[in-house]
N, C-alpha and C. Protein backbone atom coordinates (compact mmCIF):
# COMPACT_ATOMS: atom_id res chain seq x y z
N UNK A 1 -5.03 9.50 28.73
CA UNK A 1 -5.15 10.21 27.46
C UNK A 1 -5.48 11.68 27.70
N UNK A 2 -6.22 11.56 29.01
CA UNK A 2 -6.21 13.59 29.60
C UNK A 2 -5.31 14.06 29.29
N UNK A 3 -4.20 13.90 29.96
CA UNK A 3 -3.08 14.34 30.12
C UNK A 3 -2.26 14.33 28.71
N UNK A 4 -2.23 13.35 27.79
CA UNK A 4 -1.75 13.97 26.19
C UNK A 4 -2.40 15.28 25.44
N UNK A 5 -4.26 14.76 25.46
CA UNK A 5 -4.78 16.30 25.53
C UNK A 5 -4.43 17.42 25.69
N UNK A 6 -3.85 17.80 26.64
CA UNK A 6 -3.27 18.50 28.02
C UNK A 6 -2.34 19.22 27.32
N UNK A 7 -1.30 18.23 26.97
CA UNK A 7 -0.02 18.59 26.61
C UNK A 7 -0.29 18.90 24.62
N UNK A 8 -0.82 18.25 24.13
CA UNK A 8 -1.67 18.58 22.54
C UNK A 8 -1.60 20.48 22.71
N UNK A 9 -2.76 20.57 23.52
CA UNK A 9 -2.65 22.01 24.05
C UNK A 9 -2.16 22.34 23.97
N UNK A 10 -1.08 22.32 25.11
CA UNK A 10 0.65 23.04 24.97
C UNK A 10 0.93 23.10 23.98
N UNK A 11 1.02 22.24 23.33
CA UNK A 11 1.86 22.19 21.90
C UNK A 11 1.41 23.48 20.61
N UNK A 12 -0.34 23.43 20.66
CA UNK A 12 -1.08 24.04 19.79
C UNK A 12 -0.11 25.70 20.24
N UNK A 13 -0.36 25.75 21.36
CA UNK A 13 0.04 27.42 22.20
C UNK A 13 1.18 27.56 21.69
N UNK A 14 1.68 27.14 21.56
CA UNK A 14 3.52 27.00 21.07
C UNK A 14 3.52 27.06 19.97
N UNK A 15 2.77 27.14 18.70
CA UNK A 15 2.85 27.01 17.49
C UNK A 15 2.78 25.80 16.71
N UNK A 16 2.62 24.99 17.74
CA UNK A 16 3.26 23.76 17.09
C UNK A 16 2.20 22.39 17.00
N UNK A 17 2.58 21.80 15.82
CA UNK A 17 0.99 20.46 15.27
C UNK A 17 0.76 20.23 17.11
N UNK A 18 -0.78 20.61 17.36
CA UNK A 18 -1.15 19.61 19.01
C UNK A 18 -1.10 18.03 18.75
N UNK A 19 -0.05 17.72 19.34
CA UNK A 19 0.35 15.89 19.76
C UNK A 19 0.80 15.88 20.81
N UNK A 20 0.38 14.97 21.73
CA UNK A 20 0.47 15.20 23.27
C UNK A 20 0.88 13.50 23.24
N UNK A 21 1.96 12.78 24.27
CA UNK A 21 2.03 11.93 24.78
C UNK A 21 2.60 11.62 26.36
N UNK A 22 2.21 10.82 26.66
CA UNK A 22 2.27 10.49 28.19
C UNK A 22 2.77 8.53 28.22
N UNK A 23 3.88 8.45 28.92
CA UNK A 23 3.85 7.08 29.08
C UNK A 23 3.79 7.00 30.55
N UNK A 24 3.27 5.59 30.69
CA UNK A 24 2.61 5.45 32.22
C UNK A 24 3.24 4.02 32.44
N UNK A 25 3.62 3.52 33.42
CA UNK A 25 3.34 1.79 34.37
C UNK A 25 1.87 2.16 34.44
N UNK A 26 1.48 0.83 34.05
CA UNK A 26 -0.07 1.08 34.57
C UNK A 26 -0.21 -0.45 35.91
N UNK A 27 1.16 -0.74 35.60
CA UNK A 27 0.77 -1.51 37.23
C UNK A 27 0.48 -0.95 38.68
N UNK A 28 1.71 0.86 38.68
CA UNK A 28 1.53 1.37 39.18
C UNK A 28 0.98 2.84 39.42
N UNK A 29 0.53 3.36 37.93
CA UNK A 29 -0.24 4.43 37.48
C UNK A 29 0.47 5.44 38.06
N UNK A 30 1.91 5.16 37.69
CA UNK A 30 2.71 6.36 37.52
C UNK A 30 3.04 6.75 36.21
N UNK A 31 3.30 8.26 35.72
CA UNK A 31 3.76 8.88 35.14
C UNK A 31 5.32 9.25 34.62
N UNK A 32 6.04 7.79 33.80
CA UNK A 32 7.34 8.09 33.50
C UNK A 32 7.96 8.87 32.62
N UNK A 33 6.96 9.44 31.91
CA UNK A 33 7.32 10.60 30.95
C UNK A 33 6.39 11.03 30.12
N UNK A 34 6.90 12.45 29.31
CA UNK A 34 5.39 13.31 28.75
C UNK A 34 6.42 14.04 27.91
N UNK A 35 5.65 13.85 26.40
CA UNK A 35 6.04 14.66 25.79
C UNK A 35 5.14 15.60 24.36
N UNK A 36 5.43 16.52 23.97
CA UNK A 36 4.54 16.94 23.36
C UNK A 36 5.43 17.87 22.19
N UNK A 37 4.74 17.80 20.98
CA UNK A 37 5.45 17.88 19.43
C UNK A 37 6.07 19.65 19.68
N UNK A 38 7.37 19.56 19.35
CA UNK A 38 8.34 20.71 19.23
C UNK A 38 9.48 20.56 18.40
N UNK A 39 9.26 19.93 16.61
CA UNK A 39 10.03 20.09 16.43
C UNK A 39 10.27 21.18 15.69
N UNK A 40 9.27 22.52 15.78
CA UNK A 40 9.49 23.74 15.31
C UNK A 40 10.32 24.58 16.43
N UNK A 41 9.98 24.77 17.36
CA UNK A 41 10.94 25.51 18.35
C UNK A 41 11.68 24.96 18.82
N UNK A 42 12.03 23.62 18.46
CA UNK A 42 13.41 22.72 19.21
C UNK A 42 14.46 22.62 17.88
N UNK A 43 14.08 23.32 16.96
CA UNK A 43 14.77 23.04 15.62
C UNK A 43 15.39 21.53 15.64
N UNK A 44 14.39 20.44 15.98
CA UNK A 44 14.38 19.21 15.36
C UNK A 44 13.47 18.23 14.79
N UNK A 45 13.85 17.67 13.86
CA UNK A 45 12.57 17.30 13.30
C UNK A 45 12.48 16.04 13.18
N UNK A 46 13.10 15.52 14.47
CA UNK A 46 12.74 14.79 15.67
C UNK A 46 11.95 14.47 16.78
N UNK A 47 11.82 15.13 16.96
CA UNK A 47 10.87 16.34 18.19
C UNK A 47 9.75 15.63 18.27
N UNK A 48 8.84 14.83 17.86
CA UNK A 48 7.78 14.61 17.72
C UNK A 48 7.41 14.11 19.71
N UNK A 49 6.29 14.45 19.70
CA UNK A 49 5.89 13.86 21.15
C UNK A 49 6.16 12.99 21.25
N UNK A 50 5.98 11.26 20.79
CA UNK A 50 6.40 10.05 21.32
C UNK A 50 7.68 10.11 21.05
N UNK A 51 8.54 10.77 20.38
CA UNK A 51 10.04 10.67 20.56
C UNK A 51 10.18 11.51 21.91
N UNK A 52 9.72 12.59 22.81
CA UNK A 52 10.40 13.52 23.84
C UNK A 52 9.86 12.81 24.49
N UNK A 53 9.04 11.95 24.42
CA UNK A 53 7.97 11.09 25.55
C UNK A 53 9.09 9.64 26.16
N UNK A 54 9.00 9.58 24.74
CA UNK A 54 10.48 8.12 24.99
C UNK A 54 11.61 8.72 25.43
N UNK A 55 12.36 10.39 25.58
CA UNK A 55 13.12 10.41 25.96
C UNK A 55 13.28 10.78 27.30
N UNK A 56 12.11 11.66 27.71
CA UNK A 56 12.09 11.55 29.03
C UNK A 56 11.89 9.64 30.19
N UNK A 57 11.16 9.07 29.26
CA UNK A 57 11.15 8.19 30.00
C UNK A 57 12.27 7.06 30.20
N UNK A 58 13.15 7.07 29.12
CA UNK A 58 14.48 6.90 29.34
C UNK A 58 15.26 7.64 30.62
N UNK A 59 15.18 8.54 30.51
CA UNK A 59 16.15 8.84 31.83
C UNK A 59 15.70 9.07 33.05
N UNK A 60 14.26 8.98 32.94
CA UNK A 60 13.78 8.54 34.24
C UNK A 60 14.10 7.04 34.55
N UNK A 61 13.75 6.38 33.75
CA UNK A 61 13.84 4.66 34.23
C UNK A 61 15.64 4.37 34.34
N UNK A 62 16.15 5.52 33.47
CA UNK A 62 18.04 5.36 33.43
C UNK A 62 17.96 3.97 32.39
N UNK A 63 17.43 3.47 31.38
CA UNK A 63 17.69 2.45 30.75
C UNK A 63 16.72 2.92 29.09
N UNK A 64 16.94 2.66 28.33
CA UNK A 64 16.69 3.32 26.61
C UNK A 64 15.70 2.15 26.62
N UNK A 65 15.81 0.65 27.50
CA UNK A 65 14.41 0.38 27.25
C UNK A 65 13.08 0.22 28.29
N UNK A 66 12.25 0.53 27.28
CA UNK A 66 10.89 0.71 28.04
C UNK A 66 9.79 -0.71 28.27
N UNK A 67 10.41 -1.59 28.64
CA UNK A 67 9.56 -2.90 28.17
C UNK A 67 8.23 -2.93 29.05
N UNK A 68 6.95 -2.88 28.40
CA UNK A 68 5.68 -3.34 29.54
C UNK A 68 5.20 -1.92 29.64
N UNK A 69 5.76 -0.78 29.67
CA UNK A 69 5.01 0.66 29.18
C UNK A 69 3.99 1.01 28.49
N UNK A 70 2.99 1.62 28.78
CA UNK A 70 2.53 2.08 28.01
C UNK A 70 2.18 3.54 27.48
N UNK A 71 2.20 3.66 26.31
CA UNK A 71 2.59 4.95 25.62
C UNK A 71 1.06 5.37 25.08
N UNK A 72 0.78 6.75 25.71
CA UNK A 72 -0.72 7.13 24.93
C UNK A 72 -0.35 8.01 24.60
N UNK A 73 -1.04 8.88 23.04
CA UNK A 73 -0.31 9.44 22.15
C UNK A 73 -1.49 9.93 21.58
N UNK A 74 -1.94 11.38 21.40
CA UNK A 74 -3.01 11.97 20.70
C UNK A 74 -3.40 11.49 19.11
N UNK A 75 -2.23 11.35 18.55
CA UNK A 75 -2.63 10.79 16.77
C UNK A 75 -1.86 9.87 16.85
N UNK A 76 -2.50 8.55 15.66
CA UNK A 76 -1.43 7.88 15.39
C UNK A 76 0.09 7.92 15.09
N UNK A 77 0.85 7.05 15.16
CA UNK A 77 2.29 7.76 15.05
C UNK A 77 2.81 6.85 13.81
N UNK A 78 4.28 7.88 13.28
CA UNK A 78 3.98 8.09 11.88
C UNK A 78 5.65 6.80 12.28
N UNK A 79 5.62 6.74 10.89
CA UNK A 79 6.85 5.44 10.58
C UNK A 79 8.28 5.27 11.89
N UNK A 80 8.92 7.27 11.87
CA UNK A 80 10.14 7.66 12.80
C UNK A 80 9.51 6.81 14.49
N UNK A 81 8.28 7.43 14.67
CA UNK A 81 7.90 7.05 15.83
C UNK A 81 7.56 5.38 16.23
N UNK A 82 7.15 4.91 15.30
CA UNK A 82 6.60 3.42 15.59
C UNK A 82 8.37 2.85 15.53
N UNK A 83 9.25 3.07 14.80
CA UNK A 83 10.39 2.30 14.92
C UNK A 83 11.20 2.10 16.39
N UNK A 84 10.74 4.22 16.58
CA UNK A 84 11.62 4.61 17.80
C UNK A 84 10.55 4.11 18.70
N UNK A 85 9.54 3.25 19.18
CA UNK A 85 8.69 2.86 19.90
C UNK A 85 9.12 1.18 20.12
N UNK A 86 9.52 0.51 18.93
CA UNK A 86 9.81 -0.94 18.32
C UNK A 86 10.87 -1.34 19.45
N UNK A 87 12.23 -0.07 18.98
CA UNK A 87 13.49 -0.43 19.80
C UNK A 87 13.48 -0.22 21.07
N UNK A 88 12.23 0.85 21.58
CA UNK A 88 12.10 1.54 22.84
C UNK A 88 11.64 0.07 24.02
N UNK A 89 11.28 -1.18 23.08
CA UNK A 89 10.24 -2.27 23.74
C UNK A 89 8.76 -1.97 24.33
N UNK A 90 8.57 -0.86 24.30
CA UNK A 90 7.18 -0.38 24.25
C UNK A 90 6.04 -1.39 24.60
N UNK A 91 5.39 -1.52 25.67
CA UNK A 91 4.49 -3.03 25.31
C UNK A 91 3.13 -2.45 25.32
N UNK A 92 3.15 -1.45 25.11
CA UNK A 92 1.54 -0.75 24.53
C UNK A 92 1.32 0.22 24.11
N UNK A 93 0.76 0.64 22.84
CA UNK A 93 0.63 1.88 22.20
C UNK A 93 -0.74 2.25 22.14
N UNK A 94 -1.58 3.23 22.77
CA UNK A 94 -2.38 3.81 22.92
C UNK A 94 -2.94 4.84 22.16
N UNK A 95 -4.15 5.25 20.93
CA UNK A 95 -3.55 6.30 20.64
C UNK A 95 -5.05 6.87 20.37
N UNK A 96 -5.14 8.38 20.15
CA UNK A 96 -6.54 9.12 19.70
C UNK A 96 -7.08 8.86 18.49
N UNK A 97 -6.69 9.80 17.72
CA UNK A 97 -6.81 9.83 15.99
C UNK A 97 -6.75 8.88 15.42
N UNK A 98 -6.92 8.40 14.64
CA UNK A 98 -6.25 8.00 13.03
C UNK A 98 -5.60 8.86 11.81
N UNK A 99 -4.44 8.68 12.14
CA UNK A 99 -3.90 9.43 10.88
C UNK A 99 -3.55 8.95 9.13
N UNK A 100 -4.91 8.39 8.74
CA UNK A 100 -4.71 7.89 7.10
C UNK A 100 -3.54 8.74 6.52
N UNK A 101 -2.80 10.12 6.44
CA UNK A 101 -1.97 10.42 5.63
C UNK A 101 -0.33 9.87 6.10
N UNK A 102 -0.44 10.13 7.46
CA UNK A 102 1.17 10.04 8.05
C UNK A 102 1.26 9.00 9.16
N UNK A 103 0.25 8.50 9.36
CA UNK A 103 0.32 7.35 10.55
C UNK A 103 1.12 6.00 10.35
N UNK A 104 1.17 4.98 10.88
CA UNK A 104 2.26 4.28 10.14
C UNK A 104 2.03 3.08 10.84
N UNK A 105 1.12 2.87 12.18
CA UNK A 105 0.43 1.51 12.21
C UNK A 105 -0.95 0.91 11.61
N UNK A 106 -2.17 1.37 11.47
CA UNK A 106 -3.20 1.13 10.91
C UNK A 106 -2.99 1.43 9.53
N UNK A 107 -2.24 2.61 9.35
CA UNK A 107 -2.13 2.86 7.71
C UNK A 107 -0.72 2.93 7.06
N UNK A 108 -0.63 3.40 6.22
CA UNK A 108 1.06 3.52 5.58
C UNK A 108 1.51 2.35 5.44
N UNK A 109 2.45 2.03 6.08
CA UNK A 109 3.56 0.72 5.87
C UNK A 109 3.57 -0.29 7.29
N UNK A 110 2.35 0.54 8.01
CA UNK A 110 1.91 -0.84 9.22
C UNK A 110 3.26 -1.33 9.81
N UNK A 111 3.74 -0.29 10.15
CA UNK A 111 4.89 -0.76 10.74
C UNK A 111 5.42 -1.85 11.30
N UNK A 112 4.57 -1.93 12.37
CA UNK A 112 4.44 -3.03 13.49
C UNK A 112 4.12 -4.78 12.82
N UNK A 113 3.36 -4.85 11.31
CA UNK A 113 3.14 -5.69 10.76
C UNK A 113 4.55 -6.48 9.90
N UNK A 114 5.53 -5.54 9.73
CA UNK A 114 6.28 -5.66 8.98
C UNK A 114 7.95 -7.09 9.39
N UNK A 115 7.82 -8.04 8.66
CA UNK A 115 8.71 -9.12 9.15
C UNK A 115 9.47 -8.37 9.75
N UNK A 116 10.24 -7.32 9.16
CA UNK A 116 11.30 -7.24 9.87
C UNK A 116 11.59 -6.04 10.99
N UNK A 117 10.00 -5.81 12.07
CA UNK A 117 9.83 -5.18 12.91
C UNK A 117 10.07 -6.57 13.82
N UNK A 118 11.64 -5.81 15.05
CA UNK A 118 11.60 -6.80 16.20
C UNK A 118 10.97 -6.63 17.46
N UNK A 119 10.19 -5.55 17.74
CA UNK A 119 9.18 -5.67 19.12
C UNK A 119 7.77 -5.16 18.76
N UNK A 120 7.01 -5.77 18.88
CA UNK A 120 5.49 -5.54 18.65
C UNK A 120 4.78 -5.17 19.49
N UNK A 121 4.59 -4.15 19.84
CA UNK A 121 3.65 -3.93 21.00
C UNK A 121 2.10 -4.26 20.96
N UNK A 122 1.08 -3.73 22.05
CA UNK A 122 -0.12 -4.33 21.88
C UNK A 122 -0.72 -3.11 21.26
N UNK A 123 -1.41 -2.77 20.51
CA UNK A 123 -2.12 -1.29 20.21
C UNK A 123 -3.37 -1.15 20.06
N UNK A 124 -3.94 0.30 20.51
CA UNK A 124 -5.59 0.09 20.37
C UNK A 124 -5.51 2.25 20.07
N UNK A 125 -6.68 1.83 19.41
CA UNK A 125 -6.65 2.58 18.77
C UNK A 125 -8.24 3.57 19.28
N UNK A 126 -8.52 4.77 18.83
CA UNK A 126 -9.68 5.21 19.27
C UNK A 126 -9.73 6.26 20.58
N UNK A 127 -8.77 5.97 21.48
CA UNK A 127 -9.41 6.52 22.50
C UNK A 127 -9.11 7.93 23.01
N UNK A 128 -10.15 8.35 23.17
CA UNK A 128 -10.79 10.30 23.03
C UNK A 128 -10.25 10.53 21.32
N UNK A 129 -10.71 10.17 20.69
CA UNK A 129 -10.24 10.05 19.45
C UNK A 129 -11.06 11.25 18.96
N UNK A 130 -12.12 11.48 18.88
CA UNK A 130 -12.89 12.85 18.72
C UNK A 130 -11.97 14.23 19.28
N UNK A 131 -11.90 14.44 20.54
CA UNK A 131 -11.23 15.45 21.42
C UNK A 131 -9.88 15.75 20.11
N UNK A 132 -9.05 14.62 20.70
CA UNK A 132 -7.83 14.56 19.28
C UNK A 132 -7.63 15.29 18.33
N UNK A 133 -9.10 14.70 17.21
CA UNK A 133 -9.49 15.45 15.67
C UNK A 133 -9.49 16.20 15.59
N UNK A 134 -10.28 16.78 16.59
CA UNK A 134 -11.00 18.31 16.54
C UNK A 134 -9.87 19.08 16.69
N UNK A 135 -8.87 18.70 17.77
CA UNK A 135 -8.12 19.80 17.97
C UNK A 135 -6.75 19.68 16.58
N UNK A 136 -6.83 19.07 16.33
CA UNK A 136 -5.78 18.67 14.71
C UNK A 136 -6.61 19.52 13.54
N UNK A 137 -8.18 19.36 13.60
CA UNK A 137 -8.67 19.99 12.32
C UNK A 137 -8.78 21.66 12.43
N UNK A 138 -8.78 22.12 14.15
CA UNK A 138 -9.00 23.43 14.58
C UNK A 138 -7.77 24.20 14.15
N UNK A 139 -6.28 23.41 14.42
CA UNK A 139 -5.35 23.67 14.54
C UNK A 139 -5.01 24.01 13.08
N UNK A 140 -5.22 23.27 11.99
CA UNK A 140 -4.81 23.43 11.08
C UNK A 140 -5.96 24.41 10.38
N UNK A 141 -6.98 24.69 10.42
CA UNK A 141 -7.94 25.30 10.20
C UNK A 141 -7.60 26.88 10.50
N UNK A 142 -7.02 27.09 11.29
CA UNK A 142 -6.77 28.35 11.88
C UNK A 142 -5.56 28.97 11.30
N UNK A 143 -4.22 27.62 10.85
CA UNK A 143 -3.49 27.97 10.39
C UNK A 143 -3.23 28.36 9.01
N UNK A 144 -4.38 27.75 8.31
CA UNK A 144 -4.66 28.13 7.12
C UNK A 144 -5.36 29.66 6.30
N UNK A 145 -6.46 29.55 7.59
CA UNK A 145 -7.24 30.52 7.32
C UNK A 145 -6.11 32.00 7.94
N UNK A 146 -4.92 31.93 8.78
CA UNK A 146 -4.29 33.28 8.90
C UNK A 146 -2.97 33.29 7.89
N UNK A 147 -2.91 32.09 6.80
CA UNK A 147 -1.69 31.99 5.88
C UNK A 147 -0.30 32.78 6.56
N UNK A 148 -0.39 31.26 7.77
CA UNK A 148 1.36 31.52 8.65
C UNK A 148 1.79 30.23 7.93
N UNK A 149 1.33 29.29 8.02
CA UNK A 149 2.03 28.68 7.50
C UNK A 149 3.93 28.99 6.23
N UNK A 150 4.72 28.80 6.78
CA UNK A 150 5.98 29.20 6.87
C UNK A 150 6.56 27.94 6.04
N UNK A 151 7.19 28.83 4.33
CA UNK A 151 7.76 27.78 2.92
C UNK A 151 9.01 27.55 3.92
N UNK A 152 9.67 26.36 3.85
CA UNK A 152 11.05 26.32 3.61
C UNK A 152 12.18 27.08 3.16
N UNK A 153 13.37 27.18 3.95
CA UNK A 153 14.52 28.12 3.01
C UNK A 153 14.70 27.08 1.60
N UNK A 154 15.28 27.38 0.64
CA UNK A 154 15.97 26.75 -0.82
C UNK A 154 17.02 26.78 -0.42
């Protein structure tokens, strides 16, 4: 979860919400991929860390699935991510925060609960979960108080 931190960071420096993810084998506590939220300077809004996280680790492993992985992820992840996690076979989701507005396993539409979710991973929730907050409430705190925050074109 250092290492999502890490990359949260990055993300904050970049302009962009800090969400840091890292997927690991933890049989062999290697590092198959890392990704961290850009979908402002990647102009996609896709982009989210556990999506660049799942995509690097796709083409490291050369196969779209990830079965027995585990995925640690600074905030909970929101509906796009838990699906793209579902099909990914994902067999553990790791995560900091709780996100009551946009999260989408503990809250929202509980993704993972849902009949017609076909891979369930194991998930736990909590960990460096403080570190996480802080840097989500700093982040947005800062962005408020210099009114960058940036409307949409019409």
């Amino acid at each position: 979860m250092s290492m999502a931190l890490d990359l949260a960071q990055a993300a904050a420096e970049a302009g962009e919400v800090p969400v840091g993810a890292v997927i690991v084998n933890e049989i062999t506590g290697e590092v198959i991929g890392k990704g961290q939220n850009r979908p402002i300077t990647s102009h996609d809004p896709t982009a989210h860390a556990e999506i660049v996280a799942l995509r690097d680790a796709a083409a490291t492993v050369e196969n779209y699935r990830l079965t027995y992985l585990t995925l640690y992820v600074t905030l909970e992840p929101c509906a796009m991510c838990a699906g793209a996690i579902s099909h990914a076979r994902i067999g553990r989701v790791v995560w900091g925060a709780d996100d009551p507005k946009g999260g989408a396993v503990h809250h929202g539409p509980k993704f993972f609960d849902q009949p017609t979710c076909h891979w369930r991973p194991q998930t736990e929730a909590g960990i460096k979960a403080e570190p996480a907050a802080n840097m989500l409430k700093t982040f947005f705190r800062e962005r408020r108080g210099k009114g960058t925050a940036k409307v949409p074109p019409r």
